[in-house]
N, C-alpha and C. Protein backbone atom coordinates (compact mmCIF):
# COMPACT_ATOMS: atom_id res chain seq x y z
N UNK A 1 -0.13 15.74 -20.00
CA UNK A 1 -1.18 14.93 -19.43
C UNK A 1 -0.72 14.41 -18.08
N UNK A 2 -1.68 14.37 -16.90
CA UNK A 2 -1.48 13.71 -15.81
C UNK A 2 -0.85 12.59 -15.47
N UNK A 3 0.02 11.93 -15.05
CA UNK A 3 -0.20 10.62 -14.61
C UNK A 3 -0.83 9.86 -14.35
N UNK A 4 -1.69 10.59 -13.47
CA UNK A 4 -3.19 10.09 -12.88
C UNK A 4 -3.92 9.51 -13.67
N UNK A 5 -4.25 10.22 -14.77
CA UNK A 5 -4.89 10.13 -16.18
C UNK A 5 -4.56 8.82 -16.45
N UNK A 6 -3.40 8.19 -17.03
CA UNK A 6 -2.65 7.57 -17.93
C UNK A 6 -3.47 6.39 -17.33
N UNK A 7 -2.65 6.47 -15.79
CA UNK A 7 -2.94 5.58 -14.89
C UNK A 7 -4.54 5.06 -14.81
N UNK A 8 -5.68 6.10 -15.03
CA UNK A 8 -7.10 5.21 -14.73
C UNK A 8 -7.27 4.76 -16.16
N UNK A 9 -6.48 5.05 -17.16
CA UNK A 9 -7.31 4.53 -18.88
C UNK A 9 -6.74 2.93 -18.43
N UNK A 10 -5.24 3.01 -18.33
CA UNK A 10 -4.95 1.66 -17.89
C UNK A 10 -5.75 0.65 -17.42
N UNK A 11 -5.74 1.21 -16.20
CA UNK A 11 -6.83 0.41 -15.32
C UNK A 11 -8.09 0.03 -15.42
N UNK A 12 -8.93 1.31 -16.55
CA UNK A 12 -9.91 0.95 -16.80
C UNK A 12 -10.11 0.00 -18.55
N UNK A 13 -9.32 -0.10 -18.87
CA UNK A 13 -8.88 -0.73 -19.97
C UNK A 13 -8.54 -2.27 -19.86
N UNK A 14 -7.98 -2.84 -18.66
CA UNK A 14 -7.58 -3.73 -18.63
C UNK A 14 -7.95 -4.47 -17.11
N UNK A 15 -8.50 -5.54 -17.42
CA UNK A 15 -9.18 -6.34 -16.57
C UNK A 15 -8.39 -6.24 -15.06
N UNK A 16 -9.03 -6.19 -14.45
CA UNK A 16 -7.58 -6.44 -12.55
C UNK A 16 -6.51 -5.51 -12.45
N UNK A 17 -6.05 -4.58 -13.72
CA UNK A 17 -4.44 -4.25 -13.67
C UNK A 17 -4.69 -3.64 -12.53
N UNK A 18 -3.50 -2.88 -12.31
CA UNK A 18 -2.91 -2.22 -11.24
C UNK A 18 -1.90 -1.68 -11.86
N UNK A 19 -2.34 -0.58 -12.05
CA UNK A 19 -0.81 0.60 -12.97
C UNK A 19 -0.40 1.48 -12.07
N UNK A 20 0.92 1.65 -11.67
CA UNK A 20 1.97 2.87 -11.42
C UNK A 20 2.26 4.04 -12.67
N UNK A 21 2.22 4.91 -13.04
CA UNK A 21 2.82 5.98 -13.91
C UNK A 21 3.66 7.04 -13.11
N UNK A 22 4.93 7.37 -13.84
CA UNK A 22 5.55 8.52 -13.29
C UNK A 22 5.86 9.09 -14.68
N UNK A 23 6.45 10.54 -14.57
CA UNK A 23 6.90 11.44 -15.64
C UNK A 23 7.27 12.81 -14.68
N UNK A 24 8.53 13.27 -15.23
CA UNK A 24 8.84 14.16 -14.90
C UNK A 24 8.45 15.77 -15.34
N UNK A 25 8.15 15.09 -16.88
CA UNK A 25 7.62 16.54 -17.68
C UNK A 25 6.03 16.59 -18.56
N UNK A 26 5.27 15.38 -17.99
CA UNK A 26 4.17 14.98 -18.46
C UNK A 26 4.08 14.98 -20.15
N UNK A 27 4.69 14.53 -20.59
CA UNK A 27 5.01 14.04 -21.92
C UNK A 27 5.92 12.96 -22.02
N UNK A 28 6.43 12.61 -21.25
CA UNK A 28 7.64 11.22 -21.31
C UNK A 28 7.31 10.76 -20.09
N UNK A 29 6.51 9.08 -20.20
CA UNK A 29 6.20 8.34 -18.82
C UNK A 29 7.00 7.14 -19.26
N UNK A 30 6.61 6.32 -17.19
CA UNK A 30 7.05 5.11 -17.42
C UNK A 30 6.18 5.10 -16.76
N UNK A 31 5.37 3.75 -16.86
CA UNK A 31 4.08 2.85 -16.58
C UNK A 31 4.39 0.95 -16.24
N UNK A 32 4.27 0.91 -15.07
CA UNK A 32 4.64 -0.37 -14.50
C UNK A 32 2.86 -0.93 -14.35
N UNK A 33 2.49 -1.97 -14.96
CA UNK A 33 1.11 -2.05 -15.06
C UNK A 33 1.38 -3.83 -14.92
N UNK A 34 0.56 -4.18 -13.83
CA UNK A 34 0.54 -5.75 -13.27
C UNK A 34 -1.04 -5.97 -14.03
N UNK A 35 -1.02 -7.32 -14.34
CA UNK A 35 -2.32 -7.80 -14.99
C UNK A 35 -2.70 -9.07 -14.90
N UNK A 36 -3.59 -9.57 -14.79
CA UNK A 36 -3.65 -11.16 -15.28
C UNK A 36 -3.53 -11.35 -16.52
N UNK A 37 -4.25 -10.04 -17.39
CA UNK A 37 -4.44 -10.23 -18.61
C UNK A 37 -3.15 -10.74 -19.64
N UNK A 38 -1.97 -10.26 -19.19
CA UNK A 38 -0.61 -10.61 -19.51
C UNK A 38 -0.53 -12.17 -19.64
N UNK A 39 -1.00 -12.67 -19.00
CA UNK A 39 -0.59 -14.50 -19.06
C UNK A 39 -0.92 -14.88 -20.43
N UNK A 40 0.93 -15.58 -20.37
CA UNK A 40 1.18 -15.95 -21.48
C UNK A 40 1.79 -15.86 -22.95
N UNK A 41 1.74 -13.85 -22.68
CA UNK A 41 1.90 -13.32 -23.84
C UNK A 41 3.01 -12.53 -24.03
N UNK A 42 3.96 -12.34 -25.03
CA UNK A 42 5.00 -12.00 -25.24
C UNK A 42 5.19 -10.50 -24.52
N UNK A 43 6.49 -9.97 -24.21
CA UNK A 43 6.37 -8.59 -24.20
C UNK A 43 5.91 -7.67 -25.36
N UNK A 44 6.39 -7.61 -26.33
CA UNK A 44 5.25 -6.68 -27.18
C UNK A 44 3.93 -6.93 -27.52
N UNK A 45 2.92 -8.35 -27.21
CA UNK A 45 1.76 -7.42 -27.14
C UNK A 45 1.43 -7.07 -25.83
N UNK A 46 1.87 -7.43 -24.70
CA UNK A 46 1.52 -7.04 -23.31
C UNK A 46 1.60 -5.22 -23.75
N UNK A 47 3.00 -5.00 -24.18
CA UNK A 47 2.96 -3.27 -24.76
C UNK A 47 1.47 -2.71 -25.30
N UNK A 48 1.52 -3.95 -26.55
CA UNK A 48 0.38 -3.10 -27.37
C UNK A 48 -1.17 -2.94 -26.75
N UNK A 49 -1.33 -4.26 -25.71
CA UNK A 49 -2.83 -4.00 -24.87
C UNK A 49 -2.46 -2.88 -24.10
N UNK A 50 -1.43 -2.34 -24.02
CA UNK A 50 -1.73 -1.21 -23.20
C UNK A 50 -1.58 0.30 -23.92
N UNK A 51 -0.88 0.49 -25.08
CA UNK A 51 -1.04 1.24 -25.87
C UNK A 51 -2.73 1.25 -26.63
N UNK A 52 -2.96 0.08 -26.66
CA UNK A 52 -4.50 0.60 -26.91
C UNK A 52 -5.62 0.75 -25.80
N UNK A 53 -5.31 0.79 -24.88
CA UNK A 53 -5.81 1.64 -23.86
C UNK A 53 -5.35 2.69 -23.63
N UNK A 54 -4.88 3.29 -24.25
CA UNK A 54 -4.26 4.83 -24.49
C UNK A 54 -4.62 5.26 -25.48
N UNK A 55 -5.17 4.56 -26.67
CA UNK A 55 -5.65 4.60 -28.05
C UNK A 55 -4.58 6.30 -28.82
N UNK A 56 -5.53 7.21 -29.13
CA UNK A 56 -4.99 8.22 -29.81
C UNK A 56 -4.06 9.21 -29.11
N UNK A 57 -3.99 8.90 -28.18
CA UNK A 57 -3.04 10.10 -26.77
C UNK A 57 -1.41 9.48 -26.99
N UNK A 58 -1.45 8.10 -27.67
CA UNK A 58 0.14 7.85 -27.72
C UNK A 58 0.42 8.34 -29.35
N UNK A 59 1.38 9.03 -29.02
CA UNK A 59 2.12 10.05 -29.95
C UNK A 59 1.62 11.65 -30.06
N UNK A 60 0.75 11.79 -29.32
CA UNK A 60 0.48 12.91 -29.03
C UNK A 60 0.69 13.29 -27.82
N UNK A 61 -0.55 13.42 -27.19
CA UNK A 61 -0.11 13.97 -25.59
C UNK A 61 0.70 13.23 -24.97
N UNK A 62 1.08 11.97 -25.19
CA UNK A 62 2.05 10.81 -24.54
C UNK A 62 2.89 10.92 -25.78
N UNK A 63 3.90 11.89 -25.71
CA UNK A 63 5.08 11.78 -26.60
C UNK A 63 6.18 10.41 -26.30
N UNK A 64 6.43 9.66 -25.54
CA UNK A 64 6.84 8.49 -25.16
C UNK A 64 6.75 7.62 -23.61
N UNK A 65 6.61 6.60 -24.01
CA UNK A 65 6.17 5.85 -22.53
C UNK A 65 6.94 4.05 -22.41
N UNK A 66 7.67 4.24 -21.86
CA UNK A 66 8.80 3.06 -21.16
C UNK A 66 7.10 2.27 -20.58
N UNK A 67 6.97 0.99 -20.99
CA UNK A 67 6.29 0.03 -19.69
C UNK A 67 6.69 -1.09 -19.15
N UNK A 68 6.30 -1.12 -18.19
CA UNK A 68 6.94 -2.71 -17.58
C UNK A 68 5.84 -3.42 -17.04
N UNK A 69 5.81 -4.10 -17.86
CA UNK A 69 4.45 -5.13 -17.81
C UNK A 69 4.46 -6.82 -16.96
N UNK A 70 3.83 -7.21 -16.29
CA UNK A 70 3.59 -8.33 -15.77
C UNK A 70 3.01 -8.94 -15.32
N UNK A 71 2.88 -10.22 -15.25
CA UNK A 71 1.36 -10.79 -14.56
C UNK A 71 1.66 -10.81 -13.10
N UNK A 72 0.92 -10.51 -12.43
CA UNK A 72 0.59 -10.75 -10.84
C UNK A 72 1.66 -11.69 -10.07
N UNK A 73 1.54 -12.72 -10.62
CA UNK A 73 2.96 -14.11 -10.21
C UNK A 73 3.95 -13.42 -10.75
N UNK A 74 4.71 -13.28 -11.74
CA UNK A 74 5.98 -12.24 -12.19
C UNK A 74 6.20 -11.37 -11.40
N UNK A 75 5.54 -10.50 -11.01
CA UNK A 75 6.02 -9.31 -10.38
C UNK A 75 5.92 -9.99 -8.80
N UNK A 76 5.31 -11.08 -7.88
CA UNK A 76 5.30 -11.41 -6.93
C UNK A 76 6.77 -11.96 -6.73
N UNK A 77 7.04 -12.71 -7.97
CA UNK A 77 8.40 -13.47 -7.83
C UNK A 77 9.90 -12.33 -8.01
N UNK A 78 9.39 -11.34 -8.70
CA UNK A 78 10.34 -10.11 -8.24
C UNK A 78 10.91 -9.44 -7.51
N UNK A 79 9.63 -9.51 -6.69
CA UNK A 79 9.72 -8.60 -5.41
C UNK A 79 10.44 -9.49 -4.35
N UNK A 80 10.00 -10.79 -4.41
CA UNK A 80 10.72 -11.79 -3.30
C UNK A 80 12.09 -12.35 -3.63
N UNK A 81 12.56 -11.83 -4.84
CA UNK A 81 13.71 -12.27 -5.51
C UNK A 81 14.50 -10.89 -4.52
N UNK A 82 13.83 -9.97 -5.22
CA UNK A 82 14.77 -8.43 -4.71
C UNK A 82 14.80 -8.89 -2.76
N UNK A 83 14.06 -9.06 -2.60
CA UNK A 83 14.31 -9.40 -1.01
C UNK A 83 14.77 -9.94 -0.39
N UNK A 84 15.25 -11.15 -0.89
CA UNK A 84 16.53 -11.95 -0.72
C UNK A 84 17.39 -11.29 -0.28
């Protein structure tokens, strides 16, 4: 499956995100997906709102997928951390 793909269920799944996907062999991704929807909530369900925007394609056509999930402020304070 595309990246591309992965990338608009994301997006269209989840309010504001903004998803990155890469994979080298289109069966094993990593998905960096910024959200508002995240506020507040632990890392595994931030995972699971996004596994169910993938609904039946994870474990099938998405044989595994690394994500890195965060709200908008998190990943702002990242980036200005790394820039330091």
């Amino acid at each position: 499956m595309d990246p591309e793909e992965i990338k608009t269920l994301i997006e269209n799944g989840l309010v504001g995100a903004n998803a990155s996907v890469f994979s080298e062999d289109n069966t094993h991704y990593a998905a960096l997906v910024i959200s508002t929807e995240f506020e507040g909530m632990r890392p595994i369900a931030r995972h699971q709102l996004v596994y169910r925007c993938l609904g039946k394609l994870m474990g099938n056509e998405i044989h595994a997928m690394s994500i890195r999930a965060h709200t908008p402020e998190e990943w702002q304070a990242r980036q200005s951390a790394q820039g330091e």
